[in-house]
Protein backbone atom coordinates (compact mmCIF):
# COMPACT_ATOMS: atom_id res chain seq x y z
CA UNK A 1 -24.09 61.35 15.30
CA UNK A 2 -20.89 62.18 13.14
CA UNK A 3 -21.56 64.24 9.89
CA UNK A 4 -21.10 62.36 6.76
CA UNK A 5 -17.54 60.78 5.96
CA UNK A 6 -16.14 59.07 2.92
CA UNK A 7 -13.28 57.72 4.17
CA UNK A 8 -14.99 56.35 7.52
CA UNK A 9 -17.35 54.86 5.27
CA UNK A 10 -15.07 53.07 3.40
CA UNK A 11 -13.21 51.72 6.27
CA UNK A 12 -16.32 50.09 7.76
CA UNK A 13 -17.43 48.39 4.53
CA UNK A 14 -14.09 47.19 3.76
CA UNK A 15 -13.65 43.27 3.19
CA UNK A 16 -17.61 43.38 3.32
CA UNK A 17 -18.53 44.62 -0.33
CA UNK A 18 -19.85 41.39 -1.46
CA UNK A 19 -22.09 40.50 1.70
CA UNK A 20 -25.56 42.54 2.47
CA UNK A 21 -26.00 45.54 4.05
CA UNK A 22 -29.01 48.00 5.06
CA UNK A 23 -29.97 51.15 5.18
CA UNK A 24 -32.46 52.64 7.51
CA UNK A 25 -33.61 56.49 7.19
CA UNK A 26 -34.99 59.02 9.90
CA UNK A 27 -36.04 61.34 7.20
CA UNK A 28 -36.42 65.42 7.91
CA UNK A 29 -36.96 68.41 6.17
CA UNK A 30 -33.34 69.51 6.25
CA UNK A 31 -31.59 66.74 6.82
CA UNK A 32 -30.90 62.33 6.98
CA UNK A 33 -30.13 60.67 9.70
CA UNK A 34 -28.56 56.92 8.15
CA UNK A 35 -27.60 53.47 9.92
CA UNK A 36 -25.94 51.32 7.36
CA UNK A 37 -26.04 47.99 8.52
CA UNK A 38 -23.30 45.47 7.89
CA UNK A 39 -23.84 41.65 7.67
CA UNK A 40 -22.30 40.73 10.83
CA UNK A 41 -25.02 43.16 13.22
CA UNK A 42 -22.69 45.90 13.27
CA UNK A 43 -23.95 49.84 12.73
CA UNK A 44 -21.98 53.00 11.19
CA UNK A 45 -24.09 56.25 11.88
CA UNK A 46 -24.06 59.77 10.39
CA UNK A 47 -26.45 62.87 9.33
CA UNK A 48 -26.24 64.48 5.86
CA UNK A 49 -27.99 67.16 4.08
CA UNK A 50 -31.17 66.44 2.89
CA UNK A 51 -31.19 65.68 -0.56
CA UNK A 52 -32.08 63.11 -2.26
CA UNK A 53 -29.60 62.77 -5.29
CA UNK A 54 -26.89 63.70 -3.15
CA UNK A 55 -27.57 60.76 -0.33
CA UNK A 56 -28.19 58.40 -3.88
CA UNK A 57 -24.97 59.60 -4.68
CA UNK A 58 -23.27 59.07 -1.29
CA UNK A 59 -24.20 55.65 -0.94
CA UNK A 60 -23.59 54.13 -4.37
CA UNK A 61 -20.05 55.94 -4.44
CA UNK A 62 -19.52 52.76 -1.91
CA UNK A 63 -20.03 50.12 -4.05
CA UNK A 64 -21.29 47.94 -1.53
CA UNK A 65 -24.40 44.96 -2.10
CA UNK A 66 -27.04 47.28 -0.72
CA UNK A 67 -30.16 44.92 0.45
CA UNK A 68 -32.87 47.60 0.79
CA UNK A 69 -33.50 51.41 1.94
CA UNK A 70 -36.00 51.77 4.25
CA UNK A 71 -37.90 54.79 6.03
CA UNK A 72 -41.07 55.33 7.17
CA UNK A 73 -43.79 57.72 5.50
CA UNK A 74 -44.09 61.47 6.68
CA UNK A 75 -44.33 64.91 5.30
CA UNK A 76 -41.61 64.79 2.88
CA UNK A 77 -43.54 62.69 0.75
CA UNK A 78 -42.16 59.70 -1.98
CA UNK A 79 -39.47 61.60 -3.73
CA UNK A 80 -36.43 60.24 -1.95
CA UNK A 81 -37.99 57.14 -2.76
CA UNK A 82 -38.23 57.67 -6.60
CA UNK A 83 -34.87 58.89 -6.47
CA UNK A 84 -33.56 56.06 -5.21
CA UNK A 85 -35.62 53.36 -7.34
CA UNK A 86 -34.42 54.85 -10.09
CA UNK A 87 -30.91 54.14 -9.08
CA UNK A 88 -31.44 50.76 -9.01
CA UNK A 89 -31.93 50.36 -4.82
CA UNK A 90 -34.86 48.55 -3.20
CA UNK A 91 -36.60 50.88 -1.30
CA UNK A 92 -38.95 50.34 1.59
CA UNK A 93 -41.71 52.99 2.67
CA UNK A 94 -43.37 52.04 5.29
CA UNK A 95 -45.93 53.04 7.10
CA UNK A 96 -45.64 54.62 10.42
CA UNK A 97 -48.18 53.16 12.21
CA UNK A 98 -47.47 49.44 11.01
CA UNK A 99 -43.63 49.84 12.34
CA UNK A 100 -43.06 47.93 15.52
CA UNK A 101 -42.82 49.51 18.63
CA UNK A 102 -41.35 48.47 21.66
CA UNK A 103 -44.08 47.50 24.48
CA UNK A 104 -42.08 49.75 27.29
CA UNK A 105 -41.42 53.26 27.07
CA UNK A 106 -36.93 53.68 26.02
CA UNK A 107 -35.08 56.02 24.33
CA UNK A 108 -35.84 57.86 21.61
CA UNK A 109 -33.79 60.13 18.94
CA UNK A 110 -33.30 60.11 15.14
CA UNK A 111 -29.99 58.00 15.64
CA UNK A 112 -31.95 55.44 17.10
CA UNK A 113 -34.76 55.69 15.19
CA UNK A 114 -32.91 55.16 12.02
CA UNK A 115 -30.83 51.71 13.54
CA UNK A 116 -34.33 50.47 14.31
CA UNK A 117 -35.33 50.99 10.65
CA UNK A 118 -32.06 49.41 9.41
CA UNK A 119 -32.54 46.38 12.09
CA UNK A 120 -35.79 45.67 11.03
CA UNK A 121 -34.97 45.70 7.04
CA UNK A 122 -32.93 43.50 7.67
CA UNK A 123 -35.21 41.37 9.59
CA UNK A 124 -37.86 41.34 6.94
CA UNK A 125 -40.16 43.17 9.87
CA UNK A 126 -41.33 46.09 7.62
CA UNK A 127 -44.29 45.72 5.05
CA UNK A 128 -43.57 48.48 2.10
CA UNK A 129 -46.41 50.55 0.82
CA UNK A 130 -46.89 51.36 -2.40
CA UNK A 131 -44.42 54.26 -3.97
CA UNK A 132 -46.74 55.72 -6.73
CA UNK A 133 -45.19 58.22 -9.61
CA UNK A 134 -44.46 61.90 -10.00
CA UNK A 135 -47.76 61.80 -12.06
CA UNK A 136 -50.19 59.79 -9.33
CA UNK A 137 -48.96 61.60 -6.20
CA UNK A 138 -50.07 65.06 -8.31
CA UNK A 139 -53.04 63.99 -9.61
CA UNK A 140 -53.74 62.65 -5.79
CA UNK A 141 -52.55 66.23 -4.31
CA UNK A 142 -56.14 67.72 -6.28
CA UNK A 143 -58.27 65.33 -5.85
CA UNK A 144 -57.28 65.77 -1.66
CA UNK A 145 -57.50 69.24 -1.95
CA UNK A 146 -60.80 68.85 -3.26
CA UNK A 147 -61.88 67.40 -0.31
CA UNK A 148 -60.03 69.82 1.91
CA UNK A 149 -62.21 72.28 0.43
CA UNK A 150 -65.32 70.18 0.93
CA UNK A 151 -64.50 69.92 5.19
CA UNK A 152 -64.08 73.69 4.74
CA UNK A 153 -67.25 74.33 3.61
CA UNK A 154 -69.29 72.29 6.17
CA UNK A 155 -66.87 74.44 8.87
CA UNK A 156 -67.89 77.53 7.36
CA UNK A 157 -71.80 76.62 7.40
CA UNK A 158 -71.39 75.12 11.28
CA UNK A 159 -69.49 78.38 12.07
CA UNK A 160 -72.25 80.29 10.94
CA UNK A 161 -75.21 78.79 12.64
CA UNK A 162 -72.70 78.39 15.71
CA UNK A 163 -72.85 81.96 16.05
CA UNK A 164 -76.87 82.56 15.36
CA UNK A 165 -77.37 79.86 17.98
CA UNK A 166 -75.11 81.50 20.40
CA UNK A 167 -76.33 85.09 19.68
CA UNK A 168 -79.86 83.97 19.92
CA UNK A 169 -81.00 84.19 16.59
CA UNK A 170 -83.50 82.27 15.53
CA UNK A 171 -82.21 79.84 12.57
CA UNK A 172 -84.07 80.65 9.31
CA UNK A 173 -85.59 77.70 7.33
CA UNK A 174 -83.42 78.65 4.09
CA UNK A 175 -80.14 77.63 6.33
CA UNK A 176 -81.27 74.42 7.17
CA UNK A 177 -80.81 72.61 3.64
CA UNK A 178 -78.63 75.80 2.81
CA UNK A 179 -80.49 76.88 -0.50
CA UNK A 180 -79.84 79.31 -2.87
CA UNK A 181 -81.44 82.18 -0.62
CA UNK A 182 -79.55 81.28 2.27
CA UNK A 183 -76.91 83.88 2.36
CA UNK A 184 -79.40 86.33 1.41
CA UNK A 185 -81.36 85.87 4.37
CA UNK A 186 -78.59 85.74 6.57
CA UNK A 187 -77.93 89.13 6.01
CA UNK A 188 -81.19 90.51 6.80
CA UNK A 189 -81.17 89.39 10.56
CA UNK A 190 -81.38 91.70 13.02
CA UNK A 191 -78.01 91.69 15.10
CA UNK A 192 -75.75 93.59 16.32
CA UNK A 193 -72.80 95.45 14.47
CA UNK A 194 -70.37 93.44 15.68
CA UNK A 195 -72.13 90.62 15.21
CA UNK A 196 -73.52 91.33 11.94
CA UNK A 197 -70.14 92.47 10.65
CA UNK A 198 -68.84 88.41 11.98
CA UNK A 199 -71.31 86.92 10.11
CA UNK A 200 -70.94 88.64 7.14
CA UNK A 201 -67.23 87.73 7.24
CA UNK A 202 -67.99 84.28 7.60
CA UNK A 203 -70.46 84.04 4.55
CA UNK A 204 -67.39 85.47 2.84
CA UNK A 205 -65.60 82.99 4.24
CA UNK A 206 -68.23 80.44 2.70
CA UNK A 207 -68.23 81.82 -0.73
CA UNK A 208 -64.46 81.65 -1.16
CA UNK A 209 -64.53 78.02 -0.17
CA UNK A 210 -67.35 77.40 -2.86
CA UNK A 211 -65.42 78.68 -5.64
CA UNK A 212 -62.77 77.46 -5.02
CA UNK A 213 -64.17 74.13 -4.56
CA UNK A 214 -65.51 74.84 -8.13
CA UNK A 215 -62.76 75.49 -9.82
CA UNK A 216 -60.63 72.88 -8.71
CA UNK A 217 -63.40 70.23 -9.39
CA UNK A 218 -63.13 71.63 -13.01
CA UNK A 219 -59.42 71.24 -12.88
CA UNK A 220 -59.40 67.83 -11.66
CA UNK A 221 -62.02 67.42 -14.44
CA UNK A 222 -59.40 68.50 -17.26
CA UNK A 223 -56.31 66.86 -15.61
CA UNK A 224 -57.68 63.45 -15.70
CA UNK A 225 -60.09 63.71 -19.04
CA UNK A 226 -57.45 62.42 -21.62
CA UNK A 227 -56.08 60.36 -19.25
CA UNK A 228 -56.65 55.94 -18.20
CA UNK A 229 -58.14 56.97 -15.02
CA UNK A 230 -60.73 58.71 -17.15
CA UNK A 231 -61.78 55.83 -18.71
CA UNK A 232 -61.47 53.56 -15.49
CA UNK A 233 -63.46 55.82 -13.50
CA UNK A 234 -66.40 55.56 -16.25
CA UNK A 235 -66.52 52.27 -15.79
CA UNK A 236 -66.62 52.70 -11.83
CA UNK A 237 -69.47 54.63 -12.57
CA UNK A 238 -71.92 52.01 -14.30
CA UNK A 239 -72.63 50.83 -10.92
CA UNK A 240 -75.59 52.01 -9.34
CA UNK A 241 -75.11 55.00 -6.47
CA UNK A 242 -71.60 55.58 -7.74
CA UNK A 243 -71.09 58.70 -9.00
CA UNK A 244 -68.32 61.00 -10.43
CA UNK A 245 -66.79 61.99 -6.56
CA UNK A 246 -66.61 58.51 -5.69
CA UNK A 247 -65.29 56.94 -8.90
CA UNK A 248 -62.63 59.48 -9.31
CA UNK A 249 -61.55 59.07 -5.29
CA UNK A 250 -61.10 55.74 -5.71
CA UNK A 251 -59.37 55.71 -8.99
CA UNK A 252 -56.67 57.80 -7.68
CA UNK A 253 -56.35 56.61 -4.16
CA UNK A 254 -55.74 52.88 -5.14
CA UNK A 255 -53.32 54.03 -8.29
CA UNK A 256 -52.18 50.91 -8.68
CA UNK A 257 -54.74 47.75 -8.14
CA UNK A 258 -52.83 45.16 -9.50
CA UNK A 259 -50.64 45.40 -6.30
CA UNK A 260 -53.38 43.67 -4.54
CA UNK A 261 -53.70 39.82 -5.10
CA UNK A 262 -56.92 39.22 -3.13
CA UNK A 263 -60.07 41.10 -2.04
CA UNK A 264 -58.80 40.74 1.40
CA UNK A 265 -55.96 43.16 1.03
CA UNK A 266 -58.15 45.22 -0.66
CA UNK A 267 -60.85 45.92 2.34
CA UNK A 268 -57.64 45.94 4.62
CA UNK A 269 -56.49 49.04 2.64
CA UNK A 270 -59.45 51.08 2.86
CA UNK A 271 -60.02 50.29 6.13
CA UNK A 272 -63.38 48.14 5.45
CA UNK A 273 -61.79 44.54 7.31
CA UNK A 274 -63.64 43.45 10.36
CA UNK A 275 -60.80 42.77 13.03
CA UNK A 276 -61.57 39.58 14.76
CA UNK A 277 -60.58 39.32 18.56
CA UNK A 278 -61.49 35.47 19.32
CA UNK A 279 -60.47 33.75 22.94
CA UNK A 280 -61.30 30.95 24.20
CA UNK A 281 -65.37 29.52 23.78
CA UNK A 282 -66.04 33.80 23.32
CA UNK A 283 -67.61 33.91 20.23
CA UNK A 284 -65.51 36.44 18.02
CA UNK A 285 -66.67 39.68 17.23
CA UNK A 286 -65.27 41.98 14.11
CA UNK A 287 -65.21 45.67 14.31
CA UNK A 288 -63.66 48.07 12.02
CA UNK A 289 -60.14 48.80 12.42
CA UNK A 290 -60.34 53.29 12.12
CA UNK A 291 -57.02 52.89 9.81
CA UNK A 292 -56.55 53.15 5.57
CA UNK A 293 -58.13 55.30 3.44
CA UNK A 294 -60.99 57.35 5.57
CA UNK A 295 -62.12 59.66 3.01
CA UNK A 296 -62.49 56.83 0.68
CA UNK A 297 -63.82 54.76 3.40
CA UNK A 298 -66.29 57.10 4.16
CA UNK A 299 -67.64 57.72 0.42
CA UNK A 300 -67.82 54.04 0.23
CA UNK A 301 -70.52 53.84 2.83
CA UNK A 302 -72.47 56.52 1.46
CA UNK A 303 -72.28 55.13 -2.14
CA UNK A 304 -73.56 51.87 -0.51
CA UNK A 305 -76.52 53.25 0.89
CA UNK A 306 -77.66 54.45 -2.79
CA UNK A 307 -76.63 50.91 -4.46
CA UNK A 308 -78.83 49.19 -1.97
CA UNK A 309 -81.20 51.48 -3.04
CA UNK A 310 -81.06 50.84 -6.70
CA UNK A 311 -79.01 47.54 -7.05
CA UNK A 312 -81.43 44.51 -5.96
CA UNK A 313 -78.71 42.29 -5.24
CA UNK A 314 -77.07 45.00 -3.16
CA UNK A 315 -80.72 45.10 -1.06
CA UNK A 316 -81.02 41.62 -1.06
CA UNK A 317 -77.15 41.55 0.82
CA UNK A 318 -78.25 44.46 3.22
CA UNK A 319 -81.57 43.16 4.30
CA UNK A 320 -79.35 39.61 4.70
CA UNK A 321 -76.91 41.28 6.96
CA UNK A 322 -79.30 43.45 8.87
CA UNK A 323 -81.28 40.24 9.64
CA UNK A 324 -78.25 39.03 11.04
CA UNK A 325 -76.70 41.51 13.12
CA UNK A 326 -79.73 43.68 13.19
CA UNK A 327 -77.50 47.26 13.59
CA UNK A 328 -77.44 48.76 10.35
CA UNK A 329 -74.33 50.43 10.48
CA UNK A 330 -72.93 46.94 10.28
CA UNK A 331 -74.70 45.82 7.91
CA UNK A 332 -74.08 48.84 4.99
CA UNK A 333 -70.22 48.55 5.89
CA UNK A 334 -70.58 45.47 4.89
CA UNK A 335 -72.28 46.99 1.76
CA UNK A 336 -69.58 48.62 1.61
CA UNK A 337 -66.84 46.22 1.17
CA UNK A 338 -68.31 44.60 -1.12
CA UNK A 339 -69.32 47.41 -3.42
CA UNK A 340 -64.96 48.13 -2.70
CA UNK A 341 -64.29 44.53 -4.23
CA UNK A 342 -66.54 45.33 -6.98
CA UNK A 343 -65.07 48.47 -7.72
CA UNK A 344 -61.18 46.75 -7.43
CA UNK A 345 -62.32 43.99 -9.68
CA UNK A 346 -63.77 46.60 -12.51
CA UNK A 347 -61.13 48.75 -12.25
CA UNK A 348 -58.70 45.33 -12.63
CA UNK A 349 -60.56 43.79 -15.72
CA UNK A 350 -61.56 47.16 -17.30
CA UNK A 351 -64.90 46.61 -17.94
CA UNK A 352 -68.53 48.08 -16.94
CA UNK A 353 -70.97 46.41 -14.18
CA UNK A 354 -73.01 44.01 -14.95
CA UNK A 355 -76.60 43.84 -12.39
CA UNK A 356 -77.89 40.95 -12.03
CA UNK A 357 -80.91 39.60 -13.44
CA UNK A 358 -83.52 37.23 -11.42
């Protein structure tokens, strides 16, 4: 693929300014790989450095009817994207797993990777995902860190009783629901040096995890206090068995909830639509696709289990479902999507939940 080249450029877009053309971006750390499509099916090809107000720059030096940008998401994250918006360009993120892909194994590199892109732009083939701000991707960054810390933790703990389990040691009751004695009575088992001196660095392990799990749940605390998703995640919060960790998770990972237009899309983006595979007289069965949001997914269900608790139309929907399918897990994840509808709709009409009265 030949580095970038003005002139080159301008040859192939010449007599072509006024018609369409698109863009389609293998994106990298260091560097771009572009297809710019013309209107008549024909490709121009080159790499430049990766940045993204010098590609902006590149590209509307043309002055050419560009269609739409596309790329698919990956590491480097939304700011090419923002860059370009702001230019005026339609961009297109799209998600890497909802790009088609050819049925037979072919040839793969970034130059074709990026002609595919710019093919299937201009196709209408790619569904965008939502770009969200400067702002929202931050406040996101936290609130996943947060839970990074919270997988940590549970490593740390399974470490530990990993090693009393393979050393032996009989597991003391204060472990088992990990209370406030626990690392204190950790320390007075008998085991070896070497052992005692690896479990003692993994309960130091545990403790850094803790605090800082503590302090950024305080930070994410003060980023968000003066701000909307404050007050949208106190409403979230008026329904029973939703609590501060949920409410806040979904505020930030949905960002945006007016991009959805029906509860449908909704339940498709965290992952809570049944998949229906129905042939012939087989009657269809829906299971749940393992794609969206899976932290969020996952909070959902256990925030269901507590509104059934509490909520008696939440029971009343349970005990409905279970009759029907009679496996529970099918019936709270159906819980769940509707407590995720709820939650949309509150968070849509900015208001506080209303139970039911009989």
């Amino acid at each position: 693929m030949a580095k970038y080249s003005l002139s080159s450029l301008q040859q192939f877009v010449s007599g072509f300014e006024k018609q369409p053309f698109w863009i389609g971006l293998d994106v990298h750390k260091r560097s771009y790989y572009v297809s710019l499509l013309r209107n008549d099916g024909q490709h121009t090809t080159w790499v430049t450095t990766a940045s993204p107000a010098s590609f902006t720059n590149q590209i509307l030096h043309l002055n050419i009817n560009i269609a739409a940008v596309a790329y698919e998401t990956g590491p480097t994250g939304f700011a090419l994207a923002r860059v370009l918006e702001s230019a005026g360009l339609r961009v297109i993120v799209a998600a890497a797993s909802r790009i088609p892909r050819s049925v037979t194994a072919g040839a793969k590199c970034d130059r074709l990777d990026c002609i595919k892109l710019a093919d299937y732009t201009s196709r209408g083939m790619l569904k965008p995902i939502a770009i969200p701000t400067a702002d929202e991707e931050a406040h996101r960054a936290l609130l996943r860190r947060r839970h990074n810390l919270v997988d940590s933790i549970r490593r740390s703990k399974q470490r530990i009783k990993s090693l009393l389990l393979f050393h032996g040691v009989n597991e003391p009751k204060e472990v088992t629901g990990w209370s406030g004695q626990a690392k204190e009575v950790l320390l007075t088992l008998p085991m070896e040096p070497g052992s005692q001196l690896t479990l003692e660095s993994y309960l130091r392990e545990l403790t850094f995890h803790q605090t800082e799990l503590r302090r950024v749940e305080r930070e994410l605390r003060q980023l968000i206090a003066s701000t909307k998703q404050n007050q949208s995640a106190q409403y979230l919060q008026t329904v029973p068995g939703v609590g501060p960790t949920v409410s806040t998770t979904y505020v930030l990972e949905m960002f945006c909830p007016e991009r959805f237009n029906r509860a449908e899309e909704v339940a498709s983006y965290l992952g809570l639509a049944p998949m229906v595979h129905h042939s012939g007289g087989r009657t269809p069965r829906g299971r749940l696709v393992p794609v969206g949001q899976k932290r969020l997914r996952s909070l959902l269900i256990e925030a269901a289990w507590m509104w059934k608790i509490k909520d008696p139309t939440a029971a009343e929907l349970y005990n409905r479902l279970l009759a029907r399918s009679g496996v529970a897990q099918k019936a709270i994840a159906a819980v769940a999507r509707k407590l995720a509808i709820i939650l949309w709709r509150l968070l849509i009409e900015q208001r506080p939940y209303r139970i039911a009265v009989s």
